[in-house]
Protein backbone atom coordinates (compact mmCIF):
# COMPACT_ATOMS: atom_id res chain seq x y z
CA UNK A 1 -31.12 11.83 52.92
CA UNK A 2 -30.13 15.53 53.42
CA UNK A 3 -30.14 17.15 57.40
CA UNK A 4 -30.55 21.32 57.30
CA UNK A 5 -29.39 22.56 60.39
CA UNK A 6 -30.90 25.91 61.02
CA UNK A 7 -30.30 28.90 63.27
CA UNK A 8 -30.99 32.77 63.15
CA UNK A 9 -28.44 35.93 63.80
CA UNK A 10 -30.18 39.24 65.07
CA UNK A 11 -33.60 39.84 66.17
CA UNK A 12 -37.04 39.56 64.15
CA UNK A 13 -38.42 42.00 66.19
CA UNK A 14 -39.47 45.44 64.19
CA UNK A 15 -37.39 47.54 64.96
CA UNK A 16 -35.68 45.18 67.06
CA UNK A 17 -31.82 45.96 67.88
CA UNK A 18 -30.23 44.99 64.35
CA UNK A 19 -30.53 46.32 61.60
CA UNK A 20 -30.99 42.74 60.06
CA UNK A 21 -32.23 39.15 60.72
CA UNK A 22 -30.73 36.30 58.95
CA UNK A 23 -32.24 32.73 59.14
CA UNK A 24 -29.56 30.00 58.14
CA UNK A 25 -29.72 26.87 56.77
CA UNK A 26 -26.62 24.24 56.41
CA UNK A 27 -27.50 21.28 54.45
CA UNK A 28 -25.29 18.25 54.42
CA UNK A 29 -26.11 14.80 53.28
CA UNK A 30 -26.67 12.39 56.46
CA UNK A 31 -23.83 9.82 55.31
CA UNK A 32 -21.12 12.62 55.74
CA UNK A 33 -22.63 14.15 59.48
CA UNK A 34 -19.89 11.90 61.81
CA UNK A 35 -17.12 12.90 59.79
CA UNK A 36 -18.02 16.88 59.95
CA UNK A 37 -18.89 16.48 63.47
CA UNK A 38 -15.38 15.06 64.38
CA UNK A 39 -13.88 17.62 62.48
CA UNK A 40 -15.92 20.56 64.36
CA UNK A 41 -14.87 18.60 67.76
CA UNK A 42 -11.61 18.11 66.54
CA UNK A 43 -11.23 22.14 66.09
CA UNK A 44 -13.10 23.02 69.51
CA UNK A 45 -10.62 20.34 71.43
CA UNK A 46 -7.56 22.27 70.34
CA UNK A 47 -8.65 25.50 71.97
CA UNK A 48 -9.96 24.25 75.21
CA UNK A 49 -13.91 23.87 73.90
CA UNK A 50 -14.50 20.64 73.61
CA UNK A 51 -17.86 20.80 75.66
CA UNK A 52 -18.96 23.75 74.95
CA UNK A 53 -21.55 25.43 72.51
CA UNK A 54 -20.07 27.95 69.45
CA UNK A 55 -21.79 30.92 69.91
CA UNK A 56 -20.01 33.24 68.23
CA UNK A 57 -21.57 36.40 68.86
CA UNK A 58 -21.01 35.89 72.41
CA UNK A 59 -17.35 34.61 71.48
CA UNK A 60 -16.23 37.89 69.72
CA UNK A 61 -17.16 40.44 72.39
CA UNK A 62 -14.03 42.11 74.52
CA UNK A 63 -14.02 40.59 78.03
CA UNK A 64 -12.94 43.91 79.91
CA UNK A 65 -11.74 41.49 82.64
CA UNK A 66 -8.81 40.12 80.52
CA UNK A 67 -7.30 43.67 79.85
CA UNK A 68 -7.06 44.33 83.83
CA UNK A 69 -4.97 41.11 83.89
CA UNK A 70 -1.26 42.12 83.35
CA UNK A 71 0.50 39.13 81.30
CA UNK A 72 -2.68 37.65 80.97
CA UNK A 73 -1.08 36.31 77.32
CA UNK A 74 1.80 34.71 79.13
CA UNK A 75 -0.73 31.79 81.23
CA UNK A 76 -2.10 28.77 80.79
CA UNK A 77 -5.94 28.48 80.13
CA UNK A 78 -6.71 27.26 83.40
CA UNK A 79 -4.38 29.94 85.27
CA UNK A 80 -6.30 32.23 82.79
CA UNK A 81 -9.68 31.03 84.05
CA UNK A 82 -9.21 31.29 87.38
CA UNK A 83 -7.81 34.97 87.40
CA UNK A 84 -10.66 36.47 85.14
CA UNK A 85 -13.32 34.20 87.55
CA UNK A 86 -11.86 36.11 90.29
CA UNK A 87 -12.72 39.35 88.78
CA UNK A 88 -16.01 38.59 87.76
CA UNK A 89 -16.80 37.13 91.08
CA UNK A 90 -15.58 40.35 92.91
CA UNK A 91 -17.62 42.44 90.27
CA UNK A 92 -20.84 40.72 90.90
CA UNK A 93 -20.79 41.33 94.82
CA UNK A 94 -19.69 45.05 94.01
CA UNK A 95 -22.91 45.16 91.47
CA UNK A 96 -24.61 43.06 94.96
CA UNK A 97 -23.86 45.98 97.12
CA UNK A 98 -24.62 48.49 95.10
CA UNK A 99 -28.43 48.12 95.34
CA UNK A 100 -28.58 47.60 91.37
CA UNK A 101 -30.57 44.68 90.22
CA UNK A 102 -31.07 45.43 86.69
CA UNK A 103 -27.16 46.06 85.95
CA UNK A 104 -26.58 42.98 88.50
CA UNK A 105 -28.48 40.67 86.88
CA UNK A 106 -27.50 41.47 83.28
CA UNK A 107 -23.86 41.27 83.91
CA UNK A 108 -24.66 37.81 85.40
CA UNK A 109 -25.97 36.76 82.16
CA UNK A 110 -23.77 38.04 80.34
CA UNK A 111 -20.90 36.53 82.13
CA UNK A 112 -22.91 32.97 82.34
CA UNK A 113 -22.79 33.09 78.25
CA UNK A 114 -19.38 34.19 78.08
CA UNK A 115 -17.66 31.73 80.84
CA UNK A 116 -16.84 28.96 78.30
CA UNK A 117 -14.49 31.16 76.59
CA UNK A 118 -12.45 33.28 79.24
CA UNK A 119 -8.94 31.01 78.95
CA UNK A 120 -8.94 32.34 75.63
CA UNK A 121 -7.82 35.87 74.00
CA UNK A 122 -10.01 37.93 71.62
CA UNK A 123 -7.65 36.62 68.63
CA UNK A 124 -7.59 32.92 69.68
CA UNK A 125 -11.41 33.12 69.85
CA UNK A 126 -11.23 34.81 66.51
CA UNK A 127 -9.15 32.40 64.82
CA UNK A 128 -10.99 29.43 66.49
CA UNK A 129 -14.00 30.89 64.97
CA UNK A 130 -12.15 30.72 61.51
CA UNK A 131 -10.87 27.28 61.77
CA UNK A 132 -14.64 26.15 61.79
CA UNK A 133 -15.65 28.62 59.13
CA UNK A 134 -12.24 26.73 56.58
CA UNK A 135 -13.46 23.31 58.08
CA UNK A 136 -16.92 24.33 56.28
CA UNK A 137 -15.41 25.86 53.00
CA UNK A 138 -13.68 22.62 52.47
CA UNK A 139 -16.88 20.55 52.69
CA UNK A 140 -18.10 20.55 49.10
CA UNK A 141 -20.81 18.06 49.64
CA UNK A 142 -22.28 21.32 51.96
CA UNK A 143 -24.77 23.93 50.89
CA UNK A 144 -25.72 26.95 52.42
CA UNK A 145 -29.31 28.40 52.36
CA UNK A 146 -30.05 31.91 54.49
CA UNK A 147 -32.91 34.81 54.03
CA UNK A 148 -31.06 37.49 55.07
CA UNK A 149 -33.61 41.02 55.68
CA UNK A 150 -33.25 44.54 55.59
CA UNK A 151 -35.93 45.12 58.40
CA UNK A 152 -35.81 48.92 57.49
CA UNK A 153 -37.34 47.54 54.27
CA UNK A 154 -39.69 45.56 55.62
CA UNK A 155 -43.52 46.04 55.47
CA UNK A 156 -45.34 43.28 57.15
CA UNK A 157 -48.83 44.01 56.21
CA UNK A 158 -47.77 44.07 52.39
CA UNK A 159 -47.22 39.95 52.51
CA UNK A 160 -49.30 39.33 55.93
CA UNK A 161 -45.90 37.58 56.90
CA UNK A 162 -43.82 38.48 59.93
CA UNK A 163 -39.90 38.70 59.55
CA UNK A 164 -39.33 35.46 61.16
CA UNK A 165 -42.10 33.96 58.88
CA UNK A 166 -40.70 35.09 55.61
CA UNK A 167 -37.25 33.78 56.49
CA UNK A 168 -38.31 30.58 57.17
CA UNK A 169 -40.83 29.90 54.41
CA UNK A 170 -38.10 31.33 51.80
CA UNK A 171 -35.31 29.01 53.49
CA UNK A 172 -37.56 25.69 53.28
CA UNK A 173 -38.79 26.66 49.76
CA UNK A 174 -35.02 26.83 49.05
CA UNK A 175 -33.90 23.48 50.62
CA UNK A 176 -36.86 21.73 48.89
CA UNK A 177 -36.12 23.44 45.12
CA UNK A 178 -32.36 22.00 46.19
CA UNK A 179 -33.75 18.36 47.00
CA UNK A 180 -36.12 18.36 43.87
CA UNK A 181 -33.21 19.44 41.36
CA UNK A 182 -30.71 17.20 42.60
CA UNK A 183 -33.24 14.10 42.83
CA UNK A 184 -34.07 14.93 39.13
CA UNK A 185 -30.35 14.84 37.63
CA UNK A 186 -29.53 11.70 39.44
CA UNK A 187 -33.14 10.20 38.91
CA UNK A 188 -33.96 9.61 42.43
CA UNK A 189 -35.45 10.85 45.39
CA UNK A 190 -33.82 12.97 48.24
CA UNK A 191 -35.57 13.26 51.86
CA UNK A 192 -34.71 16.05 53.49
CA UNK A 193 -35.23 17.20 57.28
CA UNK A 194 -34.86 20.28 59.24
CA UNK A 195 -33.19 20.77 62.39
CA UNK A 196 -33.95 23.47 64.22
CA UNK A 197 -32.19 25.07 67.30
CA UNK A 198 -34.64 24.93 70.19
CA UNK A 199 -36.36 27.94 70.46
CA UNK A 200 -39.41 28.19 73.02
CA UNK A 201 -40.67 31.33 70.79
CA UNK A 202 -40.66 29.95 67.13
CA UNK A 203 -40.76 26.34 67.96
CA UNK A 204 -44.72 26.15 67.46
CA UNK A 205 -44.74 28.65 65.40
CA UNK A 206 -42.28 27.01 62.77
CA UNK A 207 -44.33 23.51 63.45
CA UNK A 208 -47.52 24.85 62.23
CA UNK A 209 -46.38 26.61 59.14
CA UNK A 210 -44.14 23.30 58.15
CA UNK A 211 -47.35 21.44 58.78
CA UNK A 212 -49.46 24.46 56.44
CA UNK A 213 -46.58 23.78 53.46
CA UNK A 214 -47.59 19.91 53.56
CA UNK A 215 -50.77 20.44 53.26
CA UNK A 216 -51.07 23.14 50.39
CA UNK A 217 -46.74 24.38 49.68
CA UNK A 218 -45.19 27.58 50.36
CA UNK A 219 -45.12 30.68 47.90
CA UNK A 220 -42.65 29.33 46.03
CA UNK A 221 -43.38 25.58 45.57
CA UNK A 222 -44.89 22.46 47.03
CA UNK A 223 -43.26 20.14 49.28
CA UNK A 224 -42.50 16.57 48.48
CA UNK A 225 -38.98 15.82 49.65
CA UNK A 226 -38.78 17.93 53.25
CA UNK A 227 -40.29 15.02 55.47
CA UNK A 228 -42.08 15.77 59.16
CA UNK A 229 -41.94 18.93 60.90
CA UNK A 230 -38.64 20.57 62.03
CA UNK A 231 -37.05 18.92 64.83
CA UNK A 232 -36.08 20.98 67.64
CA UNK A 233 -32.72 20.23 69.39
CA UNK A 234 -30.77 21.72 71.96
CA UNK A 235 -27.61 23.66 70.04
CA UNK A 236 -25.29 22.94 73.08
CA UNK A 237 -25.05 19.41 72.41
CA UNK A 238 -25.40 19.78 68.22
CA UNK A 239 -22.21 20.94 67.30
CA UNK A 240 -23.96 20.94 62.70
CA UNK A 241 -26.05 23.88 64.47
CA UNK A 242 -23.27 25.56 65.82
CA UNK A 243 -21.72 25.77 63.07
CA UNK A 244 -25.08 27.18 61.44
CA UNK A 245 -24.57 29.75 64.00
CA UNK A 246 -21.20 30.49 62.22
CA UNK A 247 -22.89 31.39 58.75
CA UNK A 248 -26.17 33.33 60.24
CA UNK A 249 -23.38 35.42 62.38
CA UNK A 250 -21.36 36.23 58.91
CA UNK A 251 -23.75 36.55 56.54
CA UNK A 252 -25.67 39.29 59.66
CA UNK A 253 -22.10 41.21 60.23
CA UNK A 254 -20.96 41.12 56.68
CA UNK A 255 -24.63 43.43 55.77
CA UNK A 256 -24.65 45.01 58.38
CA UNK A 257 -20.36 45.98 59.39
CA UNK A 258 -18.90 44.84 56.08
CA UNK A 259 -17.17 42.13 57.92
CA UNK A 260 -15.74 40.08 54.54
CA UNK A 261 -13.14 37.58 56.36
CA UNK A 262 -15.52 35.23 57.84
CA UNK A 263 -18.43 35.75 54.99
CA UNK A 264 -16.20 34.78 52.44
CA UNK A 265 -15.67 31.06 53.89
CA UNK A 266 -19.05 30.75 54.89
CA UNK A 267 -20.58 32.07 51.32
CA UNK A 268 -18.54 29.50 49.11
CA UNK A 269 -21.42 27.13 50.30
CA UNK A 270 -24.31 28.37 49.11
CA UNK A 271 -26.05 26.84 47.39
CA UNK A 272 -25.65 27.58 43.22
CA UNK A 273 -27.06 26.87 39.82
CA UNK A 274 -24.10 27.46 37.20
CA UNK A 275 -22.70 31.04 38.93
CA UNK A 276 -25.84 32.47 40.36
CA UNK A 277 -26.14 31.93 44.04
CA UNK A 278 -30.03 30.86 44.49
CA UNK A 279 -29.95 29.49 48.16
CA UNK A 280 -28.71 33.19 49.90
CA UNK A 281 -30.75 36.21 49.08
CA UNK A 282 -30.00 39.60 50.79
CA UNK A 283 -34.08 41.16 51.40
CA UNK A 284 -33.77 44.99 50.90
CA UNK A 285 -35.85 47.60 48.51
CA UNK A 286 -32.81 49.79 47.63
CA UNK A 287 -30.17 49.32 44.83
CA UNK A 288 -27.55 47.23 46.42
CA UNK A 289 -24.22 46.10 45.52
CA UNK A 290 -22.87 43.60 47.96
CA UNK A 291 -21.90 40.67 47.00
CA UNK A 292 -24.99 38.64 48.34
CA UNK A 293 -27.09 40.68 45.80
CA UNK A 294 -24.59 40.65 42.68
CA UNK A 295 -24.27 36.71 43.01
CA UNK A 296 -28.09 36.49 43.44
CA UNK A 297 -28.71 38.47 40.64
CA UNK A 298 -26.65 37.67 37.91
């Protein structure tokens, strides 16, 4: 049996705030999912994150409080912690007392999502972020299957499909091709299931158009090895969907900021038939070069 643990980087909304929206699938067969969750926990413990969630676009923002902190370098992560909490906590009542709720209670948020990683600098959260990333290159038995689309290229009346529905009809017509091929060399059948990060928006909207491919397929084929409808799980506490997190984030900043050190772990997984890469496809309507493209191409 084969888990796909999916998760999204940007926003399906048209026009949104990015320029793209990547949907991410990381496939791994069910017999090897202790040994690449130790290894993920194994990473996380070394930099202080053994509870927490990866969330890398969260991880790789500048905390301003950090650069007011002279020799902030030079401490331990808890001394570390406790002088940036200090700041924050003095910045909130400031934001209190200023009579500005809409700047109050954003910074708020954003420090909530951010407060897992304050013991740690901007490069140790960047090379945490590539430990994972080398811990998935070196998992052969891994694939990697992601719609990645150009929303400036996107017409949604042209395939009566939103963003979010294209992505994730293309990515389970992917993972199902994947199961079918590899049942049929080895003469046997693969089930496959999809777990999904829980989402309040697209979790019954991702249930009824799993249960729409049972009954009658996608575009692209029909479905016989994906079994039941996605199940939704809580990505704090799933550290396979974090790490799904990883590739959507890369595949995202490497179309959209040319970003190549993190895309090039994540891309050796996807998923291949002899040198074209079938389970990634970059969506766009213009000529395009990158290496998403070439490899999908060739």
């Amino acid at each position: 049996m084969y888990l796909c643990y999916v998760d999204e980087s940007g926003t399906a909304d048209l026009p949104g705030n990015t320029s793209h929206f990547v949907l991410a699938g990381l496939s791994i067969p069910i017999s090897q999912w202790k040994a690449c969750d130790l290894q993920i926990e194994s990473v996380k413990t070394v930099y202080g994150l053994k509870n927490a969630e990866i969330h890398v676009a969260w991880l790789l923002r500048k905390y301003i409080e950090q650069s007011k902190i002279e020799g902030f370098e030079t401490f331990d992560y808890s001394m570390r912690r406790a002088k940036v909490d200090s700041l924050r906590k003095a910045e909130l009542l400031r934001l209190q007392r200023a009579h500005n709720p809409k700047h109050y209670h954003q910074t708020k948020k954003n420090f909530r999502q951010t407060e897992d990683y304050v013991h740690l600098t901007l490069e140790e959260r960047r090379q945490f972020v590539l430990e994972v990333a080398k811990c998935l290159a070196r998992w052969d038995f891994a694939r990697l299957f992601a719609e990645c689309i150009d929303k400036i290229h996107f017409n949604q009346a042209i395939g009566n499909k939103t963003v979010s529905e294209q992505a994730f009809e293309q990515l389970v017509s992917r993972f199902e091709r994947y199961l079918k091929n590899k049942g049929a060399v080895e003469k046997t059948q693969y089930p496959g299931l999809l777990i999904h990060d829980d989402n309040d928006t697209i979790a019954k909207k991702h249930t009824e158009l799993m249960k729409s491919y049972h009954r009658q397929g996608t575009l692209w084929t029909d479905i016989k090895n994906i079994i039941e409808t996605p199940l939704f799980v809580n990505s704090e506490l799933t550290s396979m969907v974090q790490v799904a997190d990883v590739c959507a984030y890369a595949l995202r900043r490497y179309l959209e900021n040319s970003d190549e050190e993190l895309f090039n772990l994540v891309f050796q997984r996807a998923d291949r038939i002899g040198p074209t890469a079938v389970g990634v496809r970059h969506f766009t309507k213009q000529p395009c070069n990158c290496m998403i493209c070439v490899s999908h191409n060739r």
